[in-house]
C-alpha atoms as a PDB file:
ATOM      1  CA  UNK A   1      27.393  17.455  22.142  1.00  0.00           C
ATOM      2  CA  UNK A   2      25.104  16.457  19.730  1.00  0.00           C
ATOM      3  CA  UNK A   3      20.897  17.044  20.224  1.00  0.00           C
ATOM      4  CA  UNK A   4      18.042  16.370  18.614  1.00  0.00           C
ATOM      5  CA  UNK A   5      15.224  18.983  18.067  1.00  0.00           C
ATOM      6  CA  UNK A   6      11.749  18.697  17.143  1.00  0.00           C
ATOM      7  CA  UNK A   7      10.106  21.962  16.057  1.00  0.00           C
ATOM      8  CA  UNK A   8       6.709  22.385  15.521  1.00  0.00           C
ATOM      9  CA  UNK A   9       5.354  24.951  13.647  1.00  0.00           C
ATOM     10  CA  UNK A  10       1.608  25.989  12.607  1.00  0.00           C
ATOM     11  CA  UNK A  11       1.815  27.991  10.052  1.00  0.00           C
ATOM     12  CA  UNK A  12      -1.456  28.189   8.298  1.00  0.00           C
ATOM     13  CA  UNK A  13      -2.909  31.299   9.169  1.00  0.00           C
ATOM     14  CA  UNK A  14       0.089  31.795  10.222  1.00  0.00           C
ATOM     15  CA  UNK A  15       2.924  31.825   8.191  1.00  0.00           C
ATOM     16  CA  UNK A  16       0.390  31.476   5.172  1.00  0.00           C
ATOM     17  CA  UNK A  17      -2.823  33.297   5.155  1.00  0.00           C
ATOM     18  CA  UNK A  18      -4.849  30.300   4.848  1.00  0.00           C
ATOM     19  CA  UNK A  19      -5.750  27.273   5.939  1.00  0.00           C
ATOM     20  CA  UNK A  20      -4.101  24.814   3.722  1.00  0.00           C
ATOM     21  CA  UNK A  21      -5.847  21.628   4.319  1.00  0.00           C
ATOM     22  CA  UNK A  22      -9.847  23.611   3.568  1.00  0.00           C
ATOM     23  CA  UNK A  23      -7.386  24.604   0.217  1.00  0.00           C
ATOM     24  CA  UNK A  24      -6.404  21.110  -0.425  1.00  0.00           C
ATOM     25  CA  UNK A  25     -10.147  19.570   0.373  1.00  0.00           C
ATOM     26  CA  UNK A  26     -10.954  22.390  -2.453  1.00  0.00           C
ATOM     27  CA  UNK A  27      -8.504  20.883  -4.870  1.00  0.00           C
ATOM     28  CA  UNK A  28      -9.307  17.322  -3.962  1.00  0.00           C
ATOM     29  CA  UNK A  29     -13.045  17.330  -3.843  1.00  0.00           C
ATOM     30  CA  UNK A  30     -12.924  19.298  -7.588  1.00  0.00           C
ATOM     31  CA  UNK A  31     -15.918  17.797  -9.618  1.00  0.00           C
ATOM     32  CA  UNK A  32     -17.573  15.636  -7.200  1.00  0.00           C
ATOM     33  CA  UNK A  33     -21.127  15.982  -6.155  1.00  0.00           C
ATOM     34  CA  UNK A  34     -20.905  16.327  -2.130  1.00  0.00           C
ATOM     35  CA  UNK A  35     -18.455  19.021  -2.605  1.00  0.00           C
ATOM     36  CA  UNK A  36     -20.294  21.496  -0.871  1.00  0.00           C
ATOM     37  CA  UNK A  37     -21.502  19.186   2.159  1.00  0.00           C
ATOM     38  CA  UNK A  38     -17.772  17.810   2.499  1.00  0.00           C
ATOM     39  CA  UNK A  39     -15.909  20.983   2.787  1.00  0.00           C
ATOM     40  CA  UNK A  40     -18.332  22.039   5.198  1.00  0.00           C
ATOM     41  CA  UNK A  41     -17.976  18.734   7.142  1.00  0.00           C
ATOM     42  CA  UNK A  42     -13.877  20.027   6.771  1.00  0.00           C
ATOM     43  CA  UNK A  43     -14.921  23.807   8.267  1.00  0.00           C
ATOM     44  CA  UNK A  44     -16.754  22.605  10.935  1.00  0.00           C
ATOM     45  CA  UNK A  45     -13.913  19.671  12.515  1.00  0.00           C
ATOM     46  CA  UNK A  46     -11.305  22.366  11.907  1.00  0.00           C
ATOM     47  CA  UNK A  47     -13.061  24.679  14.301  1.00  0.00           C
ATOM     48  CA  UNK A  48     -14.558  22.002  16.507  1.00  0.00           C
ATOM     49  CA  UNK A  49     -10.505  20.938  17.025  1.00  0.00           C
ATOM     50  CA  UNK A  50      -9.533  24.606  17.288  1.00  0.00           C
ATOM     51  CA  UNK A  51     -11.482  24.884  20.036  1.00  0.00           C
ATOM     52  CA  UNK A  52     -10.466  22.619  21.608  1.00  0.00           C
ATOM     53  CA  UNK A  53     -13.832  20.123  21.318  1.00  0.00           C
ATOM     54  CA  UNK A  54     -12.224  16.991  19.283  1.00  0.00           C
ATOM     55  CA  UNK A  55      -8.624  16.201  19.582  1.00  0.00           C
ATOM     56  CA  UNK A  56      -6.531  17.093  16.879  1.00  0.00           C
ATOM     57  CA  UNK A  57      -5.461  13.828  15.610  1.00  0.00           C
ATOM     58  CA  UNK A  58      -8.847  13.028  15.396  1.00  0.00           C
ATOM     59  CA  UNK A  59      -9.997  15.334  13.544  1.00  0.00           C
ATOM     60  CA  UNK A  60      -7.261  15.441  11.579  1.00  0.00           C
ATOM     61  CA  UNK A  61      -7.750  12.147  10.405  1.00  0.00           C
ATOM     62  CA  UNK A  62     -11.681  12.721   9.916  1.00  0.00           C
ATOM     63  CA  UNK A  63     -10.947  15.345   7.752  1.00  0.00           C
ATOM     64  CA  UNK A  64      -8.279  13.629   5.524  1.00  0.00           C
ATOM     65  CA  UNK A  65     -10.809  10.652   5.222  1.00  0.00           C
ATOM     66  CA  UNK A  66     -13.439  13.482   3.958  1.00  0.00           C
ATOM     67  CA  UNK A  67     -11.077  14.942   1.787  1.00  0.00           C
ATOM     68  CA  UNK A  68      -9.873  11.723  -0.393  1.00  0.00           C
ATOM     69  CA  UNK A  69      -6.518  13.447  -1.119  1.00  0.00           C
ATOM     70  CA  UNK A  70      -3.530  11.880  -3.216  1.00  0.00           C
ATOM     71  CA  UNK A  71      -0.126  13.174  -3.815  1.00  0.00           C
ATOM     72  CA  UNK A  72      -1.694  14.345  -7.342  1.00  0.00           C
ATOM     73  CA  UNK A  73      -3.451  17.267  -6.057  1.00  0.00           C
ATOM     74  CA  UNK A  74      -0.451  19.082  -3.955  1.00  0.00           C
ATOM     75  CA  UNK A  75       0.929  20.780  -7.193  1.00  0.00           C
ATOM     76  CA  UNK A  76      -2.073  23.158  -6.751  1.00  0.00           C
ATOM     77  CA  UNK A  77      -2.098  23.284  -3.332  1.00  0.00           C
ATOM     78  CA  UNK A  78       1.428  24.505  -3.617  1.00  0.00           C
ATOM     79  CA  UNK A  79       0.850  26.874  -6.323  1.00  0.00           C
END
């Protein structure tokens, strides 16, 4: 019999101990001037979605749009 499965995991905070996008928005937002206001834009959709207040595909793709991330900064992240 053959199946297909689709697991979902969150593992920041979870398997990690942090939240890896707000650690990606760090990496990504390195030397630019609305740093600070940005990664507090980042803090404040990740606990709006958390609770439950903005869905998270929404504010999952506000947040990405904040962040300006490329494949060039995961290297960090990872490490």
């Amino acid at each position: 019999m053959d199946a297909d499965f689709i697991f979902l995991i969150d593992f920041d905070s979870t398997l990690v101990q942090l939240e890896t996008l707000e650690v990606l928005a760090e990496v990504a937002l390195e030397g630019t001037s609305d740093k600070a206001a940005r990664l507090e834009k980042v803090a404040a959709l990740t606990d709006r979605a958390m609770n439950g207040e903005v869905p998270f595909r929404a504010a999952l793709e506000e947040r990405l749009a904040l962040i300006g991330a490329h494949r060039d900064h995961l290297p960090e992240v990872i490490a």
